[in-house]
PDB file of N, CA and C in Angstrom:
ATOM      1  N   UNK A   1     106.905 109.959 131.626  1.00  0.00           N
ATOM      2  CA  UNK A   1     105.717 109.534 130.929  1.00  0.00           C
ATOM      3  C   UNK A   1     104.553 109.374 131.915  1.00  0.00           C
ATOM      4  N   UNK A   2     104.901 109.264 133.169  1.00  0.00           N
ATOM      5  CA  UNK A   2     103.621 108.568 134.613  1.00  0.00           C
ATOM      6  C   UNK A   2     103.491 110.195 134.841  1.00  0.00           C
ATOM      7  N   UNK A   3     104.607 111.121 134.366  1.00  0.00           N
ATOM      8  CA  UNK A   3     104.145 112.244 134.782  1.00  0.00           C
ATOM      9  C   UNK A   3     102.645 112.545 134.250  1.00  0.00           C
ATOM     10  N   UNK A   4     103.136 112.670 132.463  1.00  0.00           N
ATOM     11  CA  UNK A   4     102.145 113.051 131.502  1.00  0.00           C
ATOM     12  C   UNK A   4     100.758 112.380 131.977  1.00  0.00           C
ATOM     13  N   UNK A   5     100.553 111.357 132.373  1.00  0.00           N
ATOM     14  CA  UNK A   5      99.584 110.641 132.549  1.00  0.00           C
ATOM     15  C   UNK A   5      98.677 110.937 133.681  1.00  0.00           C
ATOM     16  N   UNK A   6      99.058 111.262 134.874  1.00  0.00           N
ATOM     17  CA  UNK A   6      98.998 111.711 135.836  1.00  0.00           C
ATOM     18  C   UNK A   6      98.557 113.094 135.763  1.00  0.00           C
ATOM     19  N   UNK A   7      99.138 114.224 135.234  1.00  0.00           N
ATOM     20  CA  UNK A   7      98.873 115.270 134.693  1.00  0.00           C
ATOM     21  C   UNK A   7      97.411 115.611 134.071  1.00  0.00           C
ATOM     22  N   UNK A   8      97.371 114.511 133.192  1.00  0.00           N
ATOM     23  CA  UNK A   8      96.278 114.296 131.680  1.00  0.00           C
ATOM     24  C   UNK A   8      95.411 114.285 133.314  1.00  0.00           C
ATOM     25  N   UNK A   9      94.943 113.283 134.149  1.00  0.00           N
ATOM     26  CA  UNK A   9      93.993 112.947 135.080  1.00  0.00           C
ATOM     27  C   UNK A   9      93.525 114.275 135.747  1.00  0.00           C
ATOM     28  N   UNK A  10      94.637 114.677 136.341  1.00  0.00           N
ATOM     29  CA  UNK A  10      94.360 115.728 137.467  1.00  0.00           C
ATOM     30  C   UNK A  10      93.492 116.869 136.258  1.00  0.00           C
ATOM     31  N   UNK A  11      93.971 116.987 135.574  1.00  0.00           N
ATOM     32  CA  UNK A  11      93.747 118.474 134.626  1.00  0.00           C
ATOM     33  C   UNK A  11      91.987 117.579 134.262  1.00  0.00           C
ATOM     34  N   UNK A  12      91.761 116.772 134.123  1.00  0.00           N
ATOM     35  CA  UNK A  12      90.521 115.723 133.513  1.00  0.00           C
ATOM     36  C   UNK A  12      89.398 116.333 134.495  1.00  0.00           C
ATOM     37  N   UNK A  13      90.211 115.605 135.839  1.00  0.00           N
ATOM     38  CA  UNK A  13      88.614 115.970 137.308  1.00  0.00           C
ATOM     39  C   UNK A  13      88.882 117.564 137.377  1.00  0.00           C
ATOM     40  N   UNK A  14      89.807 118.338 137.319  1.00  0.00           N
ATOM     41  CA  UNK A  14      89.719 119.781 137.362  1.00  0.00           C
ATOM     42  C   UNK A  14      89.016 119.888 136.266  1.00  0.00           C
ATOM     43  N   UNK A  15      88.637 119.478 134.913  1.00  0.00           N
ATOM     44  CA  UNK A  15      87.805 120.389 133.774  1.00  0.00           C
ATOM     45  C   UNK A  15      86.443 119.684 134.064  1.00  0.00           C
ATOM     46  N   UNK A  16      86.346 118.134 134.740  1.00  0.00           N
ATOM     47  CA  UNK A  16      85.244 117.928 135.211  1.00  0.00           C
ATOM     48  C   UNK A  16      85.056 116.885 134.288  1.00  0.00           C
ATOM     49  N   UNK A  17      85.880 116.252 132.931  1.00  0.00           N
ATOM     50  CA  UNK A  17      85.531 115.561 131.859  1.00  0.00           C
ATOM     51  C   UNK A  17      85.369 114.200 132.842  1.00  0.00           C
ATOM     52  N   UNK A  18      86.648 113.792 133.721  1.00  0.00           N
ATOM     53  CA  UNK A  18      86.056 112.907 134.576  1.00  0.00           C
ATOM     54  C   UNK A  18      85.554 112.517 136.117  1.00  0.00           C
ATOM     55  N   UNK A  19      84.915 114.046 135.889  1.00  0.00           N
ATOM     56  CA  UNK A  19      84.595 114.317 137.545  1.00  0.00           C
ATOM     57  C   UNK A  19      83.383 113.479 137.591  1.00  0.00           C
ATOM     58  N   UNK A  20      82.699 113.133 136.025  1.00  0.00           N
ATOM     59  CA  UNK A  20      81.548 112.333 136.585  1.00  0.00           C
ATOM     60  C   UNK A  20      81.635 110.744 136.151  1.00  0.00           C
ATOM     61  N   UNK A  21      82.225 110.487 136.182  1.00  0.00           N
ATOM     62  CA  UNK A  21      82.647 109.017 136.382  1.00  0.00           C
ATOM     63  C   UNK A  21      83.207 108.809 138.211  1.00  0.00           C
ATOM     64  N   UNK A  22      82.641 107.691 138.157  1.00  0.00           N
ATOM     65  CA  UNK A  22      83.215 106.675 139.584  1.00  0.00           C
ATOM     66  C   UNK A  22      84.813 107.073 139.681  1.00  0.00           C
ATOM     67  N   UNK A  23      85.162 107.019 140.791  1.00  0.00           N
ATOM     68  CA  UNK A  23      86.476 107.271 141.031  1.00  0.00           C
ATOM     69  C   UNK A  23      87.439 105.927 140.928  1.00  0.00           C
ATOM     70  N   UNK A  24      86.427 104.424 141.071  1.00  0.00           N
ATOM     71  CA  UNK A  24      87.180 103.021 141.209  1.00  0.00           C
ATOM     72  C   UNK A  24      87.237 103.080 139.300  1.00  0.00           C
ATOM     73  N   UNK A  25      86.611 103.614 138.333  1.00  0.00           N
ATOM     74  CA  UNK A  25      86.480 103.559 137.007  1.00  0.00           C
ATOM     75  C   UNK A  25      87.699 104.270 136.456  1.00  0.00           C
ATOM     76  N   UNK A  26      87.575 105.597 137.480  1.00  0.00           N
ATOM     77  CA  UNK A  26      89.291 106.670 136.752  1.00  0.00           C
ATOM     78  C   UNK A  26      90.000 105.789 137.221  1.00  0.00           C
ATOM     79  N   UNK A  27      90.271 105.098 138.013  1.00  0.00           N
ATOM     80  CA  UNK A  27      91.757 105.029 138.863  1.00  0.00           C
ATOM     81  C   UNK A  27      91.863 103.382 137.787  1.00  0.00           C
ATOM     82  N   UNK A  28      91.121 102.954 137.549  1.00  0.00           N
ATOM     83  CA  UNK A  28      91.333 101.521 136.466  1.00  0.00           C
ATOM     84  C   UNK A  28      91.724 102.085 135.268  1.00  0.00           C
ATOM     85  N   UNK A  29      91.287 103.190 134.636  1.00  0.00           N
ATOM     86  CA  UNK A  29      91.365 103.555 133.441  1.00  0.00           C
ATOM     87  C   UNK A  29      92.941 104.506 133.407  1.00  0.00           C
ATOM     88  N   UNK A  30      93.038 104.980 134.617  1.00  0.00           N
ATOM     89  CA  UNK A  30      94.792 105.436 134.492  1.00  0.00           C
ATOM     90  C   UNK A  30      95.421 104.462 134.483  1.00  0.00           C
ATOM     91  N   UNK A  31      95.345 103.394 135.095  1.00  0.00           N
ATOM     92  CA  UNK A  31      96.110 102.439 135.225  1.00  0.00           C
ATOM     93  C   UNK A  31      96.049 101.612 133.943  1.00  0.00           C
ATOM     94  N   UNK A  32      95.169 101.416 133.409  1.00  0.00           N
ATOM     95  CA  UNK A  32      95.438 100.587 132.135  1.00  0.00           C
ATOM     96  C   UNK A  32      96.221 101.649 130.973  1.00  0.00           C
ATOM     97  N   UNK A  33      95.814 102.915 131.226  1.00  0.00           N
ATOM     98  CA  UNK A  33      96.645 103.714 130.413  1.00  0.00           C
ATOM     99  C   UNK A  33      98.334 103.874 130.916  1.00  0.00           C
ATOM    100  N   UNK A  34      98.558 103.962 132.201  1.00  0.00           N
ATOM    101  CA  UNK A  34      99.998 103.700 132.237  1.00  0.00           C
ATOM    102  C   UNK A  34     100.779 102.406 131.963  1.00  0.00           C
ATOM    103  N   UNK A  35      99.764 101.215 131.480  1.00  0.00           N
ATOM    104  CA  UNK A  35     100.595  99.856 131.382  1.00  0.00           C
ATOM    105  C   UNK A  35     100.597  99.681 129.931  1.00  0.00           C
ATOM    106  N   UNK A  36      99.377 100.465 129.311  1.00  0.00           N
ATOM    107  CA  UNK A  36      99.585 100.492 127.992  1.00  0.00           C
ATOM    108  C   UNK A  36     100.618 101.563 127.147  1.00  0.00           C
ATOM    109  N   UNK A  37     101.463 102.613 128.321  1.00  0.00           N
ATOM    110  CA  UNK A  37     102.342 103.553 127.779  1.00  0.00           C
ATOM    111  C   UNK A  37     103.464 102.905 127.973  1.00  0.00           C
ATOM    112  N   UNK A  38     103.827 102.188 129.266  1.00  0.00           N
ATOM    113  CA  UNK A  38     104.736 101.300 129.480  1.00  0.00           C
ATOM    114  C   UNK A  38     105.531 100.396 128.535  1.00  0.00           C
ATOM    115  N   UNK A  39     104.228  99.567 127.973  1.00  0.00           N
ATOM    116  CA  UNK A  39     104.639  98.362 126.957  1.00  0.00           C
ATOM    117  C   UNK A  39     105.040  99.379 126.013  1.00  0.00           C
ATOM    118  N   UNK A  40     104.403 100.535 125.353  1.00  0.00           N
ATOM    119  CA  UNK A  40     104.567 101.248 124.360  1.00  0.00           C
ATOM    120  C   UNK A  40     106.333 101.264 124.310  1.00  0.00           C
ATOM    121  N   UNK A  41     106.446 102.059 125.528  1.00  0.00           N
ATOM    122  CA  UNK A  41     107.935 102.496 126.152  1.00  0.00           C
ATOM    123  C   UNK A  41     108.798 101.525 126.146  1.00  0.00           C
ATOM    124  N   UNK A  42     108.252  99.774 126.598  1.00  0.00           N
ATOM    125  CA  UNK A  42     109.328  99.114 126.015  1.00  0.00           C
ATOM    126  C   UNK A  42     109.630  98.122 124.821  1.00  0.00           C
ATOM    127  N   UNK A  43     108.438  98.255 124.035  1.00  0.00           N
ATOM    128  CA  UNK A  43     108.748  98.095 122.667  1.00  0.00           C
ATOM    129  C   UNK A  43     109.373  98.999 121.946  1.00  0.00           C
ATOM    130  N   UNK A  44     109.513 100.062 122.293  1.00  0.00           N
ATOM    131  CA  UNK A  44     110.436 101.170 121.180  1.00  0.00           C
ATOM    132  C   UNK A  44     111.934 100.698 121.791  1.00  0.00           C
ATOM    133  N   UNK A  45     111.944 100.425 123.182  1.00  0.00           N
ATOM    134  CA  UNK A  45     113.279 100.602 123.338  1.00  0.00           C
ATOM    135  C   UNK A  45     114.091  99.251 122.898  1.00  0.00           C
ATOM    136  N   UNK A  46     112.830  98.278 123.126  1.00  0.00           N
ATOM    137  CA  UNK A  46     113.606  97.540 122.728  1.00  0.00           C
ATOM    138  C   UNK A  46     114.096  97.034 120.679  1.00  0.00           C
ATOM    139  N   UNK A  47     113.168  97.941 120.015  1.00  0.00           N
ATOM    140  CA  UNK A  47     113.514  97.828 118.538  1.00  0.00           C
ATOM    141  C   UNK A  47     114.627  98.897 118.343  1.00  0.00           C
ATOM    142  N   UNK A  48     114.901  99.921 119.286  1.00  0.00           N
ATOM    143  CA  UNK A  48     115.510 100.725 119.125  1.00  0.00           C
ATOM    144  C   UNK A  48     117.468 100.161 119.034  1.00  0.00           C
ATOM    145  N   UNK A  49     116.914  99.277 119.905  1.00  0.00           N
ATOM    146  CA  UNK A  49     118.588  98.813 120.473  1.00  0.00           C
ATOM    147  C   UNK A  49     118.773  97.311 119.141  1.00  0.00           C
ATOM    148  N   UNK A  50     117.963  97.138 118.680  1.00  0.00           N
ATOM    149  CA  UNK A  50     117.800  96.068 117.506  1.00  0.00           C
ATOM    150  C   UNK A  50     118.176  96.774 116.442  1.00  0.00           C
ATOM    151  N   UNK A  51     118.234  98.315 115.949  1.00  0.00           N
ATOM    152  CA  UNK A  51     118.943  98.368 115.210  1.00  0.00           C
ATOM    153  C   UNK A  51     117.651  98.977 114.025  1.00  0.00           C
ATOM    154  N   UNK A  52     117.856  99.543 112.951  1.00  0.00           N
ATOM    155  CA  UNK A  52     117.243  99.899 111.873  1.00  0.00           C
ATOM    156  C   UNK A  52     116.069  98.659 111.300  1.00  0.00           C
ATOM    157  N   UNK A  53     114.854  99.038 111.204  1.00  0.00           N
ATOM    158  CA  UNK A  53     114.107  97.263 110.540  1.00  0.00           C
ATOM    159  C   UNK A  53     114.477  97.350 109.557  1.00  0.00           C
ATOM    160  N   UNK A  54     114.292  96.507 108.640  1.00  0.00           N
ATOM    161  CA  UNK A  54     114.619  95.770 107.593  1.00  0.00           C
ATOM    162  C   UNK A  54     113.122  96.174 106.357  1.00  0.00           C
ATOM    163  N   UNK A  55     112.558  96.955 106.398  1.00  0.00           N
ATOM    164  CA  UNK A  55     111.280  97.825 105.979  1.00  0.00           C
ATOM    165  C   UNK A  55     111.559  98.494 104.638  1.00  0.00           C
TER     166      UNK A  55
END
């Protein structure tokens, strides 16, 4: 998933979408995007192991 994310960036300053932003602005904004894929990553796992909801 840090791949995908990482990936998404590099391919970003190569098309230039965030070549014009500050570099201290990308490197905050990957980072809040990998902590927000993270939690993503462990809320599924953890409803996952909880079993079917009740929905």
């Amino acid at each position: 998933m840090l791949f995908i994310v990482a990936a998404l960036l590099l391919l970003g300053v190569l098309m230039g979408t965030v070549a014009h932003a500050p570099l201290p602005f990308t490197a905050v904004a990957a980072v809040a995007i990998a902590v927000w894929l993270g939690v993503f990553a462990l809320r599924e796992r953890h409803a996952r192991r909880r079993g079917p909801s009740a929905r």
